[in-house]
Every structure is written in C-alpha cells, then in structure tokens.
PDB file of N, CA and C in Angstrom:
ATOM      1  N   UNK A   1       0.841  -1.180   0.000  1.00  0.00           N
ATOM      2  CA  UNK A   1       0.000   0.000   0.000  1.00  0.00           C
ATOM      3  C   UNK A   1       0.883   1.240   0.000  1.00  0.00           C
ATOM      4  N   UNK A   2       0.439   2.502  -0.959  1.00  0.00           N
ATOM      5  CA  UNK A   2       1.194   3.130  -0.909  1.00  0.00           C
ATOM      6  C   UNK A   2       0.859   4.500   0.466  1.00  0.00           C
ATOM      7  N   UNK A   3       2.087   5.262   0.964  1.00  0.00           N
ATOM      8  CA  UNK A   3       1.980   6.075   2.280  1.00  0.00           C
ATOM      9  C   UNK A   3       0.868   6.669   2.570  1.00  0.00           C
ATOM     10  N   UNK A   4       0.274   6.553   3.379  1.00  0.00           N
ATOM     11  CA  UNK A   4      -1.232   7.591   3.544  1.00  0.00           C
ATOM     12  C   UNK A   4      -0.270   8.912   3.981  1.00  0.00           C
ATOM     13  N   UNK A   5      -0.712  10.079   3.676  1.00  0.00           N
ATOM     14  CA  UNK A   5      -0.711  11.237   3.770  1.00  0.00           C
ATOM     15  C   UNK A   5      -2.028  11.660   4.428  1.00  0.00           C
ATOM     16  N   UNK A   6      -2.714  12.019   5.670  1.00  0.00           N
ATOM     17  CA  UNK A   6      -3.700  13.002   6.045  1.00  0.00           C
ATOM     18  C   UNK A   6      -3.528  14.149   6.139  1.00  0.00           C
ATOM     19  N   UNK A   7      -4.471  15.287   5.815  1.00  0.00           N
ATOM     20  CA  UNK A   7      -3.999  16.354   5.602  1.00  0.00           C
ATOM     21  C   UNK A   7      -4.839  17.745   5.726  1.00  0.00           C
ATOM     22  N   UNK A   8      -5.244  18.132   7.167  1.00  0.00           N
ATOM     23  CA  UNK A   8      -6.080  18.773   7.692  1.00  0.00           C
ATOM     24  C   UNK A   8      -5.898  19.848   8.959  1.00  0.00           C
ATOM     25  N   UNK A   9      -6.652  19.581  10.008  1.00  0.00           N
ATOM     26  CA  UNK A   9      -6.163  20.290  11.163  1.00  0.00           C
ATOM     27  C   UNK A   9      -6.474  19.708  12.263  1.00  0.00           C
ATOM     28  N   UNK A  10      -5.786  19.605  13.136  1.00  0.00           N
ATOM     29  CA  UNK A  10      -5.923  19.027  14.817  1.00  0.00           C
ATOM     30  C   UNK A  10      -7.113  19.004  15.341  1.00  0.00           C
ATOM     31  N   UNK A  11      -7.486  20.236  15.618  1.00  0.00           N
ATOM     32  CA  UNK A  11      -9.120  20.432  15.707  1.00  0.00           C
ATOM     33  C   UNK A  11     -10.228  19.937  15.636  1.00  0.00           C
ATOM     34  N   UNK A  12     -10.267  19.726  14.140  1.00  0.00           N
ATOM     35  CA  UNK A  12     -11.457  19.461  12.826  1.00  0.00           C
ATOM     36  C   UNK A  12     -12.123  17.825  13.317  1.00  0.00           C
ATOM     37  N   UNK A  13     -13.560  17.500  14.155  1.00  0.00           N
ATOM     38  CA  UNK A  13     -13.999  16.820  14.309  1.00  0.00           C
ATOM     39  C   UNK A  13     -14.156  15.656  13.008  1.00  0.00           C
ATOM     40  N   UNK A  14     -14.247  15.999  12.029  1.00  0.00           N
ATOM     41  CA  UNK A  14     -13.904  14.840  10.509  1.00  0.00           C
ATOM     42  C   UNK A  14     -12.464  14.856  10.588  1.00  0.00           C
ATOM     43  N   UNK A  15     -11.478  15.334  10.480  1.00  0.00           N
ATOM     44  CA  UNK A  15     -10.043  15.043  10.814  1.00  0.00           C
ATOM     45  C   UNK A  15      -9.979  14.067  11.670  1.00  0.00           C
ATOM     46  N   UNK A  16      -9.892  13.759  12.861  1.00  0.00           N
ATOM     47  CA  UNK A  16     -10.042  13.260  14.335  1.00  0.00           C
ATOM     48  C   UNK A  16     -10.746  11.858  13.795  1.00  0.00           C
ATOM     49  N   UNK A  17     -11.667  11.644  12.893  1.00  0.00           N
ATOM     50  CA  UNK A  17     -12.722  10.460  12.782  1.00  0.00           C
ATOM     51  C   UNK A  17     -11.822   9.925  11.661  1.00  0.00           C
ATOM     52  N   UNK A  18     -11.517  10.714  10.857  1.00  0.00           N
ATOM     53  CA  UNK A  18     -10.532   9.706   9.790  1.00  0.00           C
ATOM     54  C   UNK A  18      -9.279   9.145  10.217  1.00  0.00           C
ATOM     55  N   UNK A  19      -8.462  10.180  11.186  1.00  0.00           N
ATOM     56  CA  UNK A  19      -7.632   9.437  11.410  1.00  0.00           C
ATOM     57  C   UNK A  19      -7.397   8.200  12.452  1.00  0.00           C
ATOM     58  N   UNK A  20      -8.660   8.550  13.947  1.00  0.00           N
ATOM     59  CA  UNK A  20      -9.301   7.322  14.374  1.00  0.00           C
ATOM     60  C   UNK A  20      -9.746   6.124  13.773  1.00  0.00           C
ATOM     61  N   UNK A  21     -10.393   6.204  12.433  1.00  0.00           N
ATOM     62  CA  UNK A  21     -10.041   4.496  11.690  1.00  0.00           C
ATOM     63  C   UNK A  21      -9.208   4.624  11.008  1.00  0.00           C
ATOM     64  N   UNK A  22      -8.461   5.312  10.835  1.00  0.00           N
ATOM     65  CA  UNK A  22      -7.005   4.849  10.225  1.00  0.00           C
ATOM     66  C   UNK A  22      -6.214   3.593  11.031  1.00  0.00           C
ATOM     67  N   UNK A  23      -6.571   4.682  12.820  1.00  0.00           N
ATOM     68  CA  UNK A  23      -5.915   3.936  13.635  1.00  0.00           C
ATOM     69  C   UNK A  23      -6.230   2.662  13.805  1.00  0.00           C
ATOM     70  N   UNK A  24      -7.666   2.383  14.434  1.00  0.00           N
ATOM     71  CA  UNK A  24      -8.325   1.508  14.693  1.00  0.00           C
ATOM     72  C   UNK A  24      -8.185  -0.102  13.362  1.00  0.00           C
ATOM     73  N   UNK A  25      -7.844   0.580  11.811  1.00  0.00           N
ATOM     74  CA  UNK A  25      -7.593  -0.177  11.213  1.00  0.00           C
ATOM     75  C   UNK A  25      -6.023  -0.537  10.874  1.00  0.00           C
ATOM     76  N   UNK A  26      -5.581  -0.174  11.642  1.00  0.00           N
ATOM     77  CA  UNK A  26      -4.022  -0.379  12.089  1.00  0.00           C
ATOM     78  C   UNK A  26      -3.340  -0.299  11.178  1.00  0.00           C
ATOM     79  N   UNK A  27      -3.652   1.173  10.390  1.00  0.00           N
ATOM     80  CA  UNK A  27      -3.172   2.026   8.904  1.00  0.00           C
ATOM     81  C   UNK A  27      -2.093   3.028   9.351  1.00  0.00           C
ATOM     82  N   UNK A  28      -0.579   2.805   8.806  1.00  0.00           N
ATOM     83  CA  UNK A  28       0.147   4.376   9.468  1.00  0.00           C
ATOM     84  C   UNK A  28      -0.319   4.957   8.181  1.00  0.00           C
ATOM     85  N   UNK A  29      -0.125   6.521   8.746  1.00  0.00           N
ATOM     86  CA  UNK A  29      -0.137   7.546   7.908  1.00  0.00           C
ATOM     87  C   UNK A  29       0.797   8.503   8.640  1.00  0.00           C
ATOM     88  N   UNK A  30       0.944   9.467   7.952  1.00  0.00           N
ATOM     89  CA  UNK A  30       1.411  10.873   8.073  1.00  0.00           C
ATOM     90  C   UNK A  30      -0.066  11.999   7.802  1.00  0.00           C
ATOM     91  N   UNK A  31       0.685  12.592   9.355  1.00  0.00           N
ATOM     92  CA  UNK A  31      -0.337  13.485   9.601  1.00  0.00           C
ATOM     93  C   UNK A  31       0.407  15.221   9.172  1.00  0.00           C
ATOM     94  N   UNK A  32      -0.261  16.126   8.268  1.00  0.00           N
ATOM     95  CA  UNK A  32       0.346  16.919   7.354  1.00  0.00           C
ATOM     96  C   UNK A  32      -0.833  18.341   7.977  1.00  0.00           C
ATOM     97  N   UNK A  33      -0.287  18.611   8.994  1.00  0.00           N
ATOM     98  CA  UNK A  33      -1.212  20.052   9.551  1.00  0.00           C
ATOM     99  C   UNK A  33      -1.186  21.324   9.000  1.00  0.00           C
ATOM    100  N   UNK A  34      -2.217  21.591   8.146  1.00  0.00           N
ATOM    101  CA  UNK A  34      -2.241  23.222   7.493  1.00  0.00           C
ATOM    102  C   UNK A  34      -1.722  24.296   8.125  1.00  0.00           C
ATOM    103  N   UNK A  35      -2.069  24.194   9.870  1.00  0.00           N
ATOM    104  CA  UNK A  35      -1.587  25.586  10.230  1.00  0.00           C
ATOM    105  C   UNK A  35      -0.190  25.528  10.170  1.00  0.00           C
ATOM    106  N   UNK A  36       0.919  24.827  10.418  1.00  0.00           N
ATOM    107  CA  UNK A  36       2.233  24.428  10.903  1.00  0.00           C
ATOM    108  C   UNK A  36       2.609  24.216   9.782  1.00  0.00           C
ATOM    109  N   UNK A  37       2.580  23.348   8.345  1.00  0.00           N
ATOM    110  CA  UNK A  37       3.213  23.464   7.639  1.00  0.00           C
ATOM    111  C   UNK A  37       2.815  23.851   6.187  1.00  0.00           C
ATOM    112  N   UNK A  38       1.578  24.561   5.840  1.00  0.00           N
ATOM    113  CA  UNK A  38       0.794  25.014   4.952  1.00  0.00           C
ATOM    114  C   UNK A  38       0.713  24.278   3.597  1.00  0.00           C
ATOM    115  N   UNK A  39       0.557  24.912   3.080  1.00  0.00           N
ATOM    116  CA  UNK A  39      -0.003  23.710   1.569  1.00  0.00           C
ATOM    117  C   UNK A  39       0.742  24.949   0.597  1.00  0.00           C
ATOM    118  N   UNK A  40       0.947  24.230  -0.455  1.00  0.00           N
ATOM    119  CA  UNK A  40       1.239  25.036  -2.141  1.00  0.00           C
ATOM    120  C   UNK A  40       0.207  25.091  -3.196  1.00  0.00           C
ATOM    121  N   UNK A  41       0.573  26.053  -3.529  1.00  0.00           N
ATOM    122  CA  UNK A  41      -0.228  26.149  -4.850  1.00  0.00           C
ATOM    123  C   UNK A  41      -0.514  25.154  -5.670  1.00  0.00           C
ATOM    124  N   UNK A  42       0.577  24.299  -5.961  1.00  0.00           N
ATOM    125  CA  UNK A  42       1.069  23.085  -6.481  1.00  0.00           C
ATOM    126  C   UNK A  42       0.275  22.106  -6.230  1.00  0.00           C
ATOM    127  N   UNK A  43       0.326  21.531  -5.225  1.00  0.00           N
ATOM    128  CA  UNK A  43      -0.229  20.534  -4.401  1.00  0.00           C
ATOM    129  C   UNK A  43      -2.064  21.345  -4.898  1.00  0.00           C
ATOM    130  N   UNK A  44      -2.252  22.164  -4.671  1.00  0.00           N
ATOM    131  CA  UNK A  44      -3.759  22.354  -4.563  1.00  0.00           C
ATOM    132  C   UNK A  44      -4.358  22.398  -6.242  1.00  0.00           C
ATOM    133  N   UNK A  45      -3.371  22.518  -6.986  1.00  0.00           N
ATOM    134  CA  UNK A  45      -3.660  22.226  -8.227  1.00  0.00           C
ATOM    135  C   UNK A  45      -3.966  21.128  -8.907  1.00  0.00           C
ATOM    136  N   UNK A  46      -3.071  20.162  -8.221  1.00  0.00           N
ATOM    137  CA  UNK A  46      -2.956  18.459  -7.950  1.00  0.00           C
ATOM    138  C   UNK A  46      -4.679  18.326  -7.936  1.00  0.00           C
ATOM    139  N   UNK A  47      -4.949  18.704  -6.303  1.00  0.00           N
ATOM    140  CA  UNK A  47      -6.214  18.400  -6.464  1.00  0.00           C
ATOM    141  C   UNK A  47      -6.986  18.573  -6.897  1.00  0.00           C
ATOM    142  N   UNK A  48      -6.947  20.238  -7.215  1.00  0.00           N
ATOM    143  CA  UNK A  48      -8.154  20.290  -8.160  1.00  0.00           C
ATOM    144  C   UNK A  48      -8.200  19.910  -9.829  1.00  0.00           C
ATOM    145  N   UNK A  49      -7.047  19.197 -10.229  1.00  0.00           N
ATOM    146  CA  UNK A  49      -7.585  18.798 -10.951  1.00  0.00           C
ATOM    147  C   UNK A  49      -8.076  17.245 -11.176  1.00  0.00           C
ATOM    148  N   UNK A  50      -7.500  16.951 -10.000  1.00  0.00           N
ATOM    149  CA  UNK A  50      -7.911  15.003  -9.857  1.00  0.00           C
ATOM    150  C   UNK A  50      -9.509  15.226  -9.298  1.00  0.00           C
ATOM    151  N   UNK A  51      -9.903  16.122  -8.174  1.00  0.00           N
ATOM    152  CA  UNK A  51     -11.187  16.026  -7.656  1.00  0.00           C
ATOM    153  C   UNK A  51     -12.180  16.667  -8.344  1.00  0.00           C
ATOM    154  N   UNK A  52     -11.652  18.336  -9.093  1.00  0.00           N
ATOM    155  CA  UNK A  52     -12.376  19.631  -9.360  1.00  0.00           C
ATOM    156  C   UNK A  52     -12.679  20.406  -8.379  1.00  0.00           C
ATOM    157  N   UNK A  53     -12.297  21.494  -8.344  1.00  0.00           N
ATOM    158  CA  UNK A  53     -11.857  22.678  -7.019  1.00  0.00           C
ATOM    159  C   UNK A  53     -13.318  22.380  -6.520  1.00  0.00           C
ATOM    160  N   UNK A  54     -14.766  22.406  -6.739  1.00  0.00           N
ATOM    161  CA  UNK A  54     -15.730  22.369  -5.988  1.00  0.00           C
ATOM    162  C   UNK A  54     -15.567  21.305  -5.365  1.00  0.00           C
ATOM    163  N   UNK A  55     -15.226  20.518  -5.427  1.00  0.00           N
ATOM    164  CA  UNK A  55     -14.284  19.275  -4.240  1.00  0.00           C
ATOM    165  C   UNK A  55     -13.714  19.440  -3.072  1.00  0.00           C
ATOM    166  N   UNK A  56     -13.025  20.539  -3.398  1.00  0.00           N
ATOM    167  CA  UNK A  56     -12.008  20.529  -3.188  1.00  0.00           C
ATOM    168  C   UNK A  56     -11.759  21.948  -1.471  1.00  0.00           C
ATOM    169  N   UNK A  57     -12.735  22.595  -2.185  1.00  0.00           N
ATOM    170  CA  UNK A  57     -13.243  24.186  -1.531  1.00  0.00           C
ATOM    171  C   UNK A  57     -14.140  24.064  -0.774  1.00  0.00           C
ATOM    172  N   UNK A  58     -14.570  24.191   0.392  1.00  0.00           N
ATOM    173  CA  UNK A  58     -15.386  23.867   1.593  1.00  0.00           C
ATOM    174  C   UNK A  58     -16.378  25.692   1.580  1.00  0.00           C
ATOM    175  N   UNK A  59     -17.418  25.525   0.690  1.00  0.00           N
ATOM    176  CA  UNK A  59     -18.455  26.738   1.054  1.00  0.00           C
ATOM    177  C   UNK A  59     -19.247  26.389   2.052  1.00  0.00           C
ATOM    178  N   UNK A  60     -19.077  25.327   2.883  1.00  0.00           N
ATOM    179  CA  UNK A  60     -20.145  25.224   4.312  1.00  0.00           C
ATOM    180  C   UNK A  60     -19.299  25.791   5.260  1.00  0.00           C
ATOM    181  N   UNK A  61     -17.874  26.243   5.142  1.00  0.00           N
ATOM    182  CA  UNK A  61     -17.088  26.078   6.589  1.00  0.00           C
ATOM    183  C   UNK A  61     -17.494  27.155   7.022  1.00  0.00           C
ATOM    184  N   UNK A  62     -16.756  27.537   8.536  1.00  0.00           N
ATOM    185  CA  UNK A  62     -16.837  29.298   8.892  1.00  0.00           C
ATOM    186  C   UNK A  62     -16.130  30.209   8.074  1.00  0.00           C
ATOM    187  N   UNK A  63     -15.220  29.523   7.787  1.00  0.00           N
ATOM    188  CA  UNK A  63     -14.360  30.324   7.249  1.00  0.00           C
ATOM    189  C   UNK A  63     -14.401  31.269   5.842  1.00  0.00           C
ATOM    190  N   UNK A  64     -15.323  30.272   5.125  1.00  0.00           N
ATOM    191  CA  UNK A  64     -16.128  31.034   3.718  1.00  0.00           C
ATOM    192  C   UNK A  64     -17.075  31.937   4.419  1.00  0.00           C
ATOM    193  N   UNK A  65     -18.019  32.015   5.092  1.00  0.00           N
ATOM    194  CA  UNK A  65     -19.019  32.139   5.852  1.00  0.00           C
ATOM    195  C   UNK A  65     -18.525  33.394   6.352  1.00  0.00           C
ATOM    196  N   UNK A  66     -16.938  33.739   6.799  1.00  0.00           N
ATOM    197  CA  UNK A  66     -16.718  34.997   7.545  1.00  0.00           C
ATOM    198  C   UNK A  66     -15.981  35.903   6.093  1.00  0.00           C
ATOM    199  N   UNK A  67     -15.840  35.109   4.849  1.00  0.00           N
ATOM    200  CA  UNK A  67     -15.099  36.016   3.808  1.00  0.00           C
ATOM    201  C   UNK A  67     -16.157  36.844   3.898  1.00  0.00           C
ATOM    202  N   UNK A  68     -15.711  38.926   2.895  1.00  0.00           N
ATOM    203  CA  UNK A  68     -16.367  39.126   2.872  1.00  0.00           C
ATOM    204  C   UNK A  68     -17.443  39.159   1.495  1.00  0.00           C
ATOM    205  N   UNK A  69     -18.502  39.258   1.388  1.00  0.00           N
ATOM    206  CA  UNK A  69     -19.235  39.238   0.263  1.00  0.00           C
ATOM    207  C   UNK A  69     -18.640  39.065  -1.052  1.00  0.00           C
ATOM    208  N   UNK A  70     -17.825  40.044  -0.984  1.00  0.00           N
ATOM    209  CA  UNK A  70     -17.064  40.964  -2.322  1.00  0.00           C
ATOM    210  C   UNK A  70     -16.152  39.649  -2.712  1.00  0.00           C
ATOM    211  N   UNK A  71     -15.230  39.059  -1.468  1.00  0.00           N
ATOM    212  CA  UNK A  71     -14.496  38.136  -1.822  1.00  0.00           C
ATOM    213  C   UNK A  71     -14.788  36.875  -2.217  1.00  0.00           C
ATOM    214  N   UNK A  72     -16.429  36.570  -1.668  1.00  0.00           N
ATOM    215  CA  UNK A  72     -16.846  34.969  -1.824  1.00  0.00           C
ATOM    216  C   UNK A  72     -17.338  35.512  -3.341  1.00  0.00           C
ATOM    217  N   UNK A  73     -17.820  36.416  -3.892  1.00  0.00           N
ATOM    218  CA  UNK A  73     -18.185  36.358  -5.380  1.00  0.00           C
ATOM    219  C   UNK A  73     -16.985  36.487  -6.258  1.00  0.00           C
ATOM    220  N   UNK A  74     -15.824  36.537  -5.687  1.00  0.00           N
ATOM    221  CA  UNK A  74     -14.779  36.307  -6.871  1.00  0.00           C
ATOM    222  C   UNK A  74     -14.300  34.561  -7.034  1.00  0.00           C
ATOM    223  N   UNK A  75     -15.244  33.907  -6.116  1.00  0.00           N
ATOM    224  CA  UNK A  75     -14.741  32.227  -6.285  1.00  0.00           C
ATOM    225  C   UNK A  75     -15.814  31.686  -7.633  1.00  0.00           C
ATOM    226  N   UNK A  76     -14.743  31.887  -8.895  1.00  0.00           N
ATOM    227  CA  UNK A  76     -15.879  31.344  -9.714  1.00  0.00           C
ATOM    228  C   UNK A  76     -15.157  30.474 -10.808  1.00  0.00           C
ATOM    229  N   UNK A  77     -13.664  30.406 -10.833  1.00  0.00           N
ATOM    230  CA  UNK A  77     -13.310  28.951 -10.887  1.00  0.00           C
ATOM    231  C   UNK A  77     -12.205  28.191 -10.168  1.00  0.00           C
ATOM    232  N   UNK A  78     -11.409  27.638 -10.537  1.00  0.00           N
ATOM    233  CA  UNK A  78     -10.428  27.226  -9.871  1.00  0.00           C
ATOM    234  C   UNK A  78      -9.367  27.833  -9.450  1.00  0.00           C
ATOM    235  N   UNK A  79      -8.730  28.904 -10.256  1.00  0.00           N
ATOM    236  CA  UNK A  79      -8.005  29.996 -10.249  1.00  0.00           C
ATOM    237  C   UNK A  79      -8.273  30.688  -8.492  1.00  0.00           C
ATOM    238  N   UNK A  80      -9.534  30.995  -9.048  1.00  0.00           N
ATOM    239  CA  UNK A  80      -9.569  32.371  -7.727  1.00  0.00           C
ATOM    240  C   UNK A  80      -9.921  31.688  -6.801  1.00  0.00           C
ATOM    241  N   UNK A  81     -10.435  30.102  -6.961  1.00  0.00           N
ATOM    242  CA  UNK A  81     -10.746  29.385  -5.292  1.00  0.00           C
ATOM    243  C   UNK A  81      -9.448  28.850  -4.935  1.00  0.00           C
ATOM    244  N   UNK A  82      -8.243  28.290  -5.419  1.00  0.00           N
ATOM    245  CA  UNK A  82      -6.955  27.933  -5.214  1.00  0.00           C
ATOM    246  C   UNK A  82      -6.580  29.567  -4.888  1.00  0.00           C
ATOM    247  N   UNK A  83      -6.237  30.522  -4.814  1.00  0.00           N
ATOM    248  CA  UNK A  83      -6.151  31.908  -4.466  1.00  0.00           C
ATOM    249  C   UNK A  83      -6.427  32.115  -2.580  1.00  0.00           C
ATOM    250  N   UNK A  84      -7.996  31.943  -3.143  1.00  0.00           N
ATOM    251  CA  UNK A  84      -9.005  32.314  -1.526  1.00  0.00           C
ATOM    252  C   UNK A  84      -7.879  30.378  -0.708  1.00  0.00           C
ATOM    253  N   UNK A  85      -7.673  29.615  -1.167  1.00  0.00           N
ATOM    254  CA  UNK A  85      -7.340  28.660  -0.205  1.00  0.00           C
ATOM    255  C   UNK A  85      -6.068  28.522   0.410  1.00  0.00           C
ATOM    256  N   UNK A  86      -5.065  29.248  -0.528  1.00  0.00           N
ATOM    257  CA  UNK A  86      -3.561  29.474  -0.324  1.00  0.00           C
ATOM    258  C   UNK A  86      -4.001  30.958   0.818  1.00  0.00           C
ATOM    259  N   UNK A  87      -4.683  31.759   0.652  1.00  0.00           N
ATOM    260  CA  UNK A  87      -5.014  32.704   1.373  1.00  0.00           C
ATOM    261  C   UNK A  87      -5.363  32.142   2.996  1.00  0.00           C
ATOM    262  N   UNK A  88      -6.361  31.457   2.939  1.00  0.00           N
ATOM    263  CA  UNK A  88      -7.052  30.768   4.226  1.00  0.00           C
ATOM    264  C   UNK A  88      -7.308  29.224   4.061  1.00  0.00           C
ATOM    265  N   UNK A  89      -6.165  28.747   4.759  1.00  0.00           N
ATOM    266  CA  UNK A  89      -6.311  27.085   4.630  1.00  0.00           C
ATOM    267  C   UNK A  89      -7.550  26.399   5.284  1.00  0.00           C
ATOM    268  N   UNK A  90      -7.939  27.601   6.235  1.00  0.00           N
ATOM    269  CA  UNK A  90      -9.149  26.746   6.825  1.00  0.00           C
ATOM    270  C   UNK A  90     -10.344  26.094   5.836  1.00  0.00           C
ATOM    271  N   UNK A  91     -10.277  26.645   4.811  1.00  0.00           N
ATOM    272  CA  UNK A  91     -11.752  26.735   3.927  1.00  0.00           C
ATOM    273  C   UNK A  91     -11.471  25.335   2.795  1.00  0.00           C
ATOM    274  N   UNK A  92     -10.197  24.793   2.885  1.00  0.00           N
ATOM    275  CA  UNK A  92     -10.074  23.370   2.434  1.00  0.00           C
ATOM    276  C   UNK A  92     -11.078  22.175   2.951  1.00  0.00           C
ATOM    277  N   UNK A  93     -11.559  21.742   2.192  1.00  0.00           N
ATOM    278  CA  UNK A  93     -12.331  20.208   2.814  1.00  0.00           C
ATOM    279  C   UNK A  93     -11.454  19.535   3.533  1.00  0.00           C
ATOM    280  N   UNK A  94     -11.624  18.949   4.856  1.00  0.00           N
ATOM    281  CA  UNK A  94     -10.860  18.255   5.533  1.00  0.00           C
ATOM    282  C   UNK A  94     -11.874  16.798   5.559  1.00  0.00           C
ATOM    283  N   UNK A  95     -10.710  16.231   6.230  1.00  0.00           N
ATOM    284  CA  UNK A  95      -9.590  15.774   5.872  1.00  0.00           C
ATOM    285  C   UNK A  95      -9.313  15.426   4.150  1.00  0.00           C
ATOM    286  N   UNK A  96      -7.904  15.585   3.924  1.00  0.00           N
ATOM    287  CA  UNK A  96      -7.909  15.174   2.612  1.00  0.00           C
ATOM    288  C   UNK A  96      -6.367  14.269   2.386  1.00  0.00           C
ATOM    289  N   UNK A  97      -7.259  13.069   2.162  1.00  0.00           N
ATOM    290  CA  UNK A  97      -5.645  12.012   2.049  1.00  0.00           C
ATOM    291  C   UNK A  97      -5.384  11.278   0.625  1.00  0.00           C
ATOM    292  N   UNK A  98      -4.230  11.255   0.860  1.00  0.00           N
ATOM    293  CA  UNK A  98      -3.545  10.833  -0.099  1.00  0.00           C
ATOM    294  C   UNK A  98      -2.906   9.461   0.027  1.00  0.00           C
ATOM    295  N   UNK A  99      -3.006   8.722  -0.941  1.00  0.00           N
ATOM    296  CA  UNK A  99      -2.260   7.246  -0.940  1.00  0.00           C
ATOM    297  C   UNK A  99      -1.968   6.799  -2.381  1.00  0.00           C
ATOM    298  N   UNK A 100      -0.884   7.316  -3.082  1.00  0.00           N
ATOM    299  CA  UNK A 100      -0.154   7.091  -4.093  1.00  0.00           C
ATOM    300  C   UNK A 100      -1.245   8.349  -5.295  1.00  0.00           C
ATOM    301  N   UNK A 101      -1.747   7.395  -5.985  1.00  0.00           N
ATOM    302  CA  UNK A 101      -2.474   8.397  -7.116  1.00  0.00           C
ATOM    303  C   UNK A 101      -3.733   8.629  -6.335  1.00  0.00           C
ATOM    304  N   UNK A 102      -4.157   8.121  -4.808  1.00  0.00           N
ATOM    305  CA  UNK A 102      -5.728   8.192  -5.043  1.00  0.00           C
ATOM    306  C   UNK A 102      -6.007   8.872  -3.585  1.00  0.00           C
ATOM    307  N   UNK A 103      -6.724   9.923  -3.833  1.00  0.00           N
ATOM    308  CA  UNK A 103      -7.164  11.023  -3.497  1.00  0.00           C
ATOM    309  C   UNK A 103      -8.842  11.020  -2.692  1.00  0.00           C
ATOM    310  N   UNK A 104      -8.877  10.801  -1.795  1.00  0.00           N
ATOM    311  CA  UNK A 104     -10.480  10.691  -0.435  1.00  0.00           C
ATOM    312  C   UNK A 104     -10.652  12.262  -0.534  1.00  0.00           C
ATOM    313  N   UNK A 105     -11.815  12.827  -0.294  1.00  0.00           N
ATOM    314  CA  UNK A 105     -11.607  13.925   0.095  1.00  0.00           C
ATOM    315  C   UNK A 105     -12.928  13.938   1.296  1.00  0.00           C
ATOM    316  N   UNK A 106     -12.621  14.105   2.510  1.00  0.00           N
ATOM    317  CA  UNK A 106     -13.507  13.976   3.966  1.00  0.00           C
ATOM    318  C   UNK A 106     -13.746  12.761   3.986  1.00  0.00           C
ATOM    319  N   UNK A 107     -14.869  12.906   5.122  1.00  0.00           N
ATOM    320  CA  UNK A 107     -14.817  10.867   5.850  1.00  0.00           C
ATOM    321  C   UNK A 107     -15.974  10.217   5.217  1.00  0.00           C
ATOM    322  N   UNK A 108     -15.573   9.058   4.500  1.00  0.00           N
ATOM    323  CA  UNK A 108     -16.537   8.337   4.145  1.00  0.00           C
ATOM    324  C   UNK A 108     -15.741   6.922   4.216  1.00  0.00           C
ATOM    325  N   UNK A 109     -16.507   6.306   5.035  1.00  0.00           N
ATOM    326  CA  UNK A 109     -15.834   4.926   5.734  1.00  0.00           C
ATOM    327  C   UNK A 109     -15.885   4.330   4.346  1.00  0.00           C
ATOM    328  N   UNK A 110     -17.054   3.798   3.457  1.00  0.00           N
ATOM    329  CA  UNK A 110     -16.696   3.187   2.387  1.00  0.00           C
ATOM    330  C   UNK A 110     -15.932   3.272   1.809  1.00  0.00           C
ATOM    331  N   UNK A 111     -15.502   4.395   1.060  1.00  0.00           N
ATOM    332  CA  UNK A 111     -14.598   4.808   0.135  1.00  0.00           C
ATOM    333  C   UNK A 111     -13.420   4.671   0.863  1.00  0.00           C
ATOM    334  N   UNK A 112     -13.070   4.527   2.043  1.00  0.00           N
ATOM    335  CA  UNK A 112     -11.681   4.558   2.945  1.00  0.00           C
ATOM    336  C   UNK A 112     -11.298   2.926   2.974  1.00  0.00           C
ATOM    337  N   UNK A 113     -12.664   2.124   3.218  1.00  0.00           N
ATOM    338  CA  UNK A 113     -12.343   0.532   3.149  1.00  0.00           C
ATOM    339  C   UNK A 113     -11.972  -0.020   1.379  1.00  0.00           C
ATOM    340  N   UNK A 114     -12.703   0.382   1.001  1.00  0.00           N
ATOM    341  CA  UNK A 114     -12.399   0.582  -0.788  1.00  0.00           C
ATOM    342  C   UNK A 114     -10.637   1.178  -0.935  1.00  0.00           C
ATOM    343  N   UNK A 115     -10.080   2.162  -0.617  1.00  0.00           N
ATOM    344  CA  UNK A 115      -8.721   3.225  -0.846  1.00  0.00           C
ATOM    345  C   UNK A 115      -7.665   2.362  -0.234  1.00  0.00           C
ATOM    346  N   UNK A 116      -8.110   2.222   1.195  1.00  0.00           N
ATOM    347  CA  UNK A 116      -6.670   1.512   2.464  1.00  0.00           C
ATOM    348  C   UNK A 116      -7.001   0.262   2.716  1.00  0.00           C
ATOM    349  N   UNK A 117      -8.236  -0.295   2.373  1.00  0.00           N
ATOM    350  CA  UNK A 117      -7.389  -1.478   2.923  1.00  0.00           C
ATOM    351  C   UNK A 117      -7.053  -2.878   2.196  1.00  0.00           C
TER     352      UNK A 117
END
C-alpha cells in the first residue's frame, strides 16, 4: 500500500474520525497540519484537478461564511478558489488524504475501506 498522507487540522472533528479508523484499522499515515506546515499552490492544483476545485473548496465552513461578500463572489473557478485557499487554509475540505495516485476527500468509511485497505 502506498503512504497515507492526512492532511487537515488538529481540531477538525472529521479530521479526528478519519484518522481514528485509520488507527483503529491499524493504517500508518502521516499526519500533514495546514496551520504548521501550509499547503502550495502546487499541491492544490494536484487536487483540483484530480477532484475539481468544488471538491475541493469547503463553502459550508466558517471560514467562507466569515469572507467578505465581495471576496466569496470572486470564487468562480479554480483559479480564484486555489487563491481564496492558499489565502485561508481553513476553507479546504478536511480531511484530505492521499495514498499514491488516489485522493479521499472527507470521511466516508466506504470509500476509505475501498482506498486503504
């Protein structure tokens, strides 16, 4: 199996649940924290083009929720939502892991028993 990568924040109650059956399914990973070591442009390009930035971009979080107006109407493709996310990592879908080419994005036990094991 290739390395799990998780890749979220300490906090984040779906963070915490993915990497709890990671554990529980006695999966290592690497745990990759936004605030401490931030993300690239690069990497977020990755995803959006394996998932598609609406994947990828969390419009339920607080964090969209506290942009202001002016700024949430400039998210209208991938460009300016990779922008707003390099800006504020919070507004990434968490958790988001990685294991060679294949890409989970948040907790869905199926798709995780399907990916790892």
């Amino acid at each position: 199996m290739a390395e799990i990568t998780v890749y979220g924040i300490p906090n984040c109650d779906t963070t915490k649940k993915a990497m709890n059956w990671l554990k529980q399914h006695e999966i290592d990973f690497t745990f990759h924290v936004y605030k401490q070591q931030g993300i690239g442009k690069q990497k977020l390009e990755q995803w959006c083009h394996h998932k598609g930035w609406e994947a990828i971009f969390n419009k339920r979080s607080t964090t969209w929720r506290e942009l202001p107006e002016a700024a949430q109407k400039k998210v209208i493709n991938q460009s300016t939502a990779i922008k707003i996310m390099l800006d504020n990592n919070s507004i990434i879908k968490r958790p988001i892991m990685e294991a060679g080419k294949n890409l989970v994005v948040g907790f869905n036990e199926d798709e995780y028993k399907k990916s790892f094991k």
